[in-house]
C-alpha atoms as a PDB file:
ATOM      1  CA  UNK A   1     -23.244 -20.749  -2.093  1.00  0.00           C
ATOM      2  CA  UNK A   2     -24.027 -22.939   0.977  1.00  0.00           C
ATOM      3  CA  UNK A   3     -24.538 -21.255   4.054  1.00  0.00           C
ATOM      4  CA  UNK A   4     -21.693 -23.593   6.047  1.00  0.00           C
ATOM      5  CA  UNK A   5     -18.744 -21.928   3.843  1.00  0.00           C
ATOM      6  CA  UNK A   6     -16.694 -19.173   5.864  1.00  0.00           C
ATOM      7  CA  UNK A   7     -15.558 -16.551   3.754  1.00  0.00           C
ATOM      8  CA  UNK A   8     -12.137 -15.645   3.714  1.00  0.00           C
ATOM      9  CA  UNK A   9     -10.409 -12.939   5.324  1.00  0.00           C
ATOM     10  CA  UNK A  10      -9.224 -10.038   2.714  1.00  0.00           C
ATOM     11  CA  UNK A  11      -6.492  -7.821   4.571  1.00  0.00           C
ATOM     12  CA  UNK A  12      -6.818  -4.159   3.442  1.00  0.00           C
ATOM     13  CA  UNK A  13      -4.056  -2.919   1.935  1.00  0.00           C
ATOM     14  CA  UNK A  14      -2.235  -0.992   5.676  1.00  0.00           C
ATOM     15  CA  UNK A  15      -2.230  -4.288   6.431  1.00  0.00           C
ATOM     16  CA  UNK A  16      -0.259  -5.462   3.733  1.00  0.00           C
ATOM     17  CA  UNK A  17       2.314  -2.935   3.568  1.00  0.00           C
ATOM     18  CA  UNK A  18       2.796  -3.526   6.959  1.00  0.00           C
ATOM     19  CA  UNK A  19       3.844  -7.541   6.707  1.00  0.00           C
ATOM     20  CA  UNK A  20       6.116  -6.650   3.664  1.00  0.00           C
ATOM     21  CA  UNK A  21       7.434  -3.540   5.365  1.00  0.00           C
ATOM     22  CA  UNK A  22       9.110  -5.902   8.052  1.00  0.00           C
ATOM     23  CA  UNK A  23      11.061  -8.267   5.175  1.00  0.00           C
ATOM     24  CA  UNK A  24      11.804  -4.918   2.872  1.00  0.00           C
ATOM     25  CA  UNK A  25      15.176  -2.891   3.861  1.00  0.00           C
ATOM     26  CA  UNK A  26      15.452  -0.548   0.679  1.00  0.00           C
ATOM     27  CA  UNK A  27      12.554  -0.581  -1.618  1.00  0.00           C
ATOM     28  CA  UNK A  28      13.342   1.335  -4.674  1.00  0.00           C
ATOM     29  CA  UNK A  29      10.928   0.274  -7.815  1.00  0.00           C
ATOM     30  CA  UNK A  30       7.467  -0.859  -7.947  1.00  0.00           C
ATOM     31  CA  UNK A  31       5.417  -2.918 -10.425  1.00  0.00           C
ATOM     32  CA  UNK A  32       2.053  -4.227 -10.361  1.00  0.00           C
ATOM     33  CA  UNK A  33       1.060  -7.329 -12.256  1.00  0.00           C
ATOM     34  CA  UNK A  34      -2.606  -7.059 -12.452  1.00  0.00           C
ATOM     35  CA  UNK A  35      -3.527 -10.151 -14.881  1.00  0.00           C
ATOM     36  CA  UNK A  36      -1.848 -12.226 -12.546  1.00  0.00           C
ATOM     37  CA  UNK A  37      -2.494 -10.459  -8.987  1.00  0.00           C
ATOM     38  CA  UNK A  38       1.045 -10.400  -8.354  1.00  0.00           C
ATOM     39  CA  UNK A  39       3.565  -7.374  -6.767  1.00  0.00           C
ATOM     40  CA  UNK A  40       6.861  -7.051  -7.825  1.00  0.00           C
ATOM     41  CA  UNK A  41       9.561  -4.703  -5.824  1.00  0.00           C
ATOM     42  CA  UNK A  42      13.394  -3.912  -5.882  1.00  0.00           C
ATOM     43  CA  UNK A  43      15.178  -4.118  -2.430  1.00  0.00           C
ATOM     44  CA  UNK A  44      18.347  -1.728  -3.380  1.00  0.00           C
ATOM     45  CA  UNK A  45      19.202  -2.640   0.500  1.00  0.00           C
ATOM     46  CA  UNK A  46      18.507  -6.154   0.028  1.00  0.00           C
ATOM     47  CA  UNK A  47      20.090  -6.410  -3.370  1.00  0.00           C
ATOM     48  CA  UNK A  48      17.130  -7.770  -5.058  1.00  0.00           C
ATOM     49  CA  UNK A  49      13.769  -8.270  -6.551  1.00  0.00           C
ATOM     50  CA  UNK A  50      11.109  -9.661  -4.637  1.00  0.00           C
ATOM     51  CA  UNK A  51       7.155 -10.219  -5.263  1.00  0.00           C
ATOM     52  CA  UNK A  52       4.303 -11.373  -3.419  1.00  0.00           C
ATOM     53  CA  UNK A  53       0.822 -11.567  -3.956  1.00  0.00           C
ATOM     54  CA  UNK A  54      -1.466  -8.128  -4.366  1.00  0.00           C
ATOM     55  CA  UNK A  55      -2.769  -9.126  -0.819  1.00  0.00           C
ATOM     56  CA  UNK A  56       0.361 -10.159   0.983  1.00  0.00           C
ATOM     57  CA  UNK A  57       0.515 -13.408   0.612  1.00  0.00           C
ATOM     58  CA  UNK A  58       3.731 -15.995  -0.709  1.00  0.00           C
ATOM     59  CA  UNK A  59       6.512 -13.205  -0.749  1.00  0.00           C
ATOM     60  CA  UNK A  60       9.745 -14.476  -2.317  1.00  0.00           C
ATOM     61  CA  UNK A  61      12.896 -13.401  -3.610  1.00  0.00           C
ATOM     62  CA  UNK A  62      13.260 -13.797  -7.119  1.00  0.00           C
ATOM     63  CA  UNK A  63      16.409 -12.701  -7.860  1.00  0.00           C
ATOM     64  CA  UNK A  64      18.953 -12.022  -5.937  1.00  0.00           C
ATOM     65  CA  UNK A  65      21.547  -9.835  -6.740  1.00  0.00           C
ATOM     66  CA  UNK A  66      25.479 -11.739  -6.130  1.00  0.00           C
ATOM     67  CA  UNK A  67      27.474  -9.741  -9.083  1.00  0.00           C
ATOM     68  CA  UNK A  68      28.742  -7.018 -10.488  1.00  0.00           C
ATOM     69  CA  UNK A  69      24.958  -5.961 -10.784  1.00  0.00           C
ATOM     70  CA  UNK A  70      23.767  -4.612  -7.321  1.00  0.00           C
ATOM     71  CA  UNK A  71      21.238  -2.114  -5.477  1.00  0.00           C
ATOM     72  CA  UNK A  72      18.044  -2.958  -8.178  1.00  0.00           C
ATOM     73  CA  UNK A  73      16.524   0.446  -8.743  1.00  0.00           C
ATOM     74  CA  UNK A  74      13.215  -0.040 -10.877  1.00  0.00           C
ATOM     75  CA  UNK A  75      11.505  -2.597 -12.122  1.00  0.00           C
ATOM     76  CA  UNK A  76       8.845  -2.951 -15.459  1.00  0.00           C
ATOM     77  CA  UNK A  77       6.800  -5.302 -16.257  1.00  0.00           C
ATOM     78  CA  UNK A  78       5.712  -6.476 -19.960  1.00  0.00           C
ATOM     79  CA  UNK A  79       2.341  -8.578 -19.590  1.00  0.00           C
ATOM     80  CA  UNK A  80       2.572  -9.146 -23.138  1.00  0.00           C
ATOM     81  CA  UNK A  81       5.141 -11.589 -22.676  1.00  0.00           C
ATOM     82  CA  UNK A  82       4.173 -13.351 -19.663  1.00  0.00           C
END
């Protein structure tokens, strides 16, 4: 590695929850996918299911909830199937 490349700054992970805990209003469920470095969380208060990278970055609603089906609870995860 040359000596002229700058490393890049790894948030620990206080600092994560902290960024995510501004956008989340209800988090309910939890799932980790670890093959792909990826976080995926319910927002019952939201009404949906969000993710974002392990360390923070690209958060995004993936679904959100406009129907019959509302306040996500939990959430799996079957790295099997992609």
């Amino acid at each position: 590695m040359s000596s002229n490349r700058r490393r890049r700054e790894v948030k620990d992970s206080s600092e994560v929850a902290q960024d995510l805990k501004l956008h989340i209003k209800q988090p309910e469920g939890l799932a980790l996918d670890w093959a792909g470095s990826n976080m995926y969380w319910t927002d019952a208060g939201g009404n949906s299911i969000e993710m974002a990278r392990t360390d923070g970055r690209y958060q995004r609603t993936v679904i959100k909830m406009v129907s019959k089906l509302m306040k996500p609870k939990a959430i799996v995860l079957d790295p099997d199937k992609g």
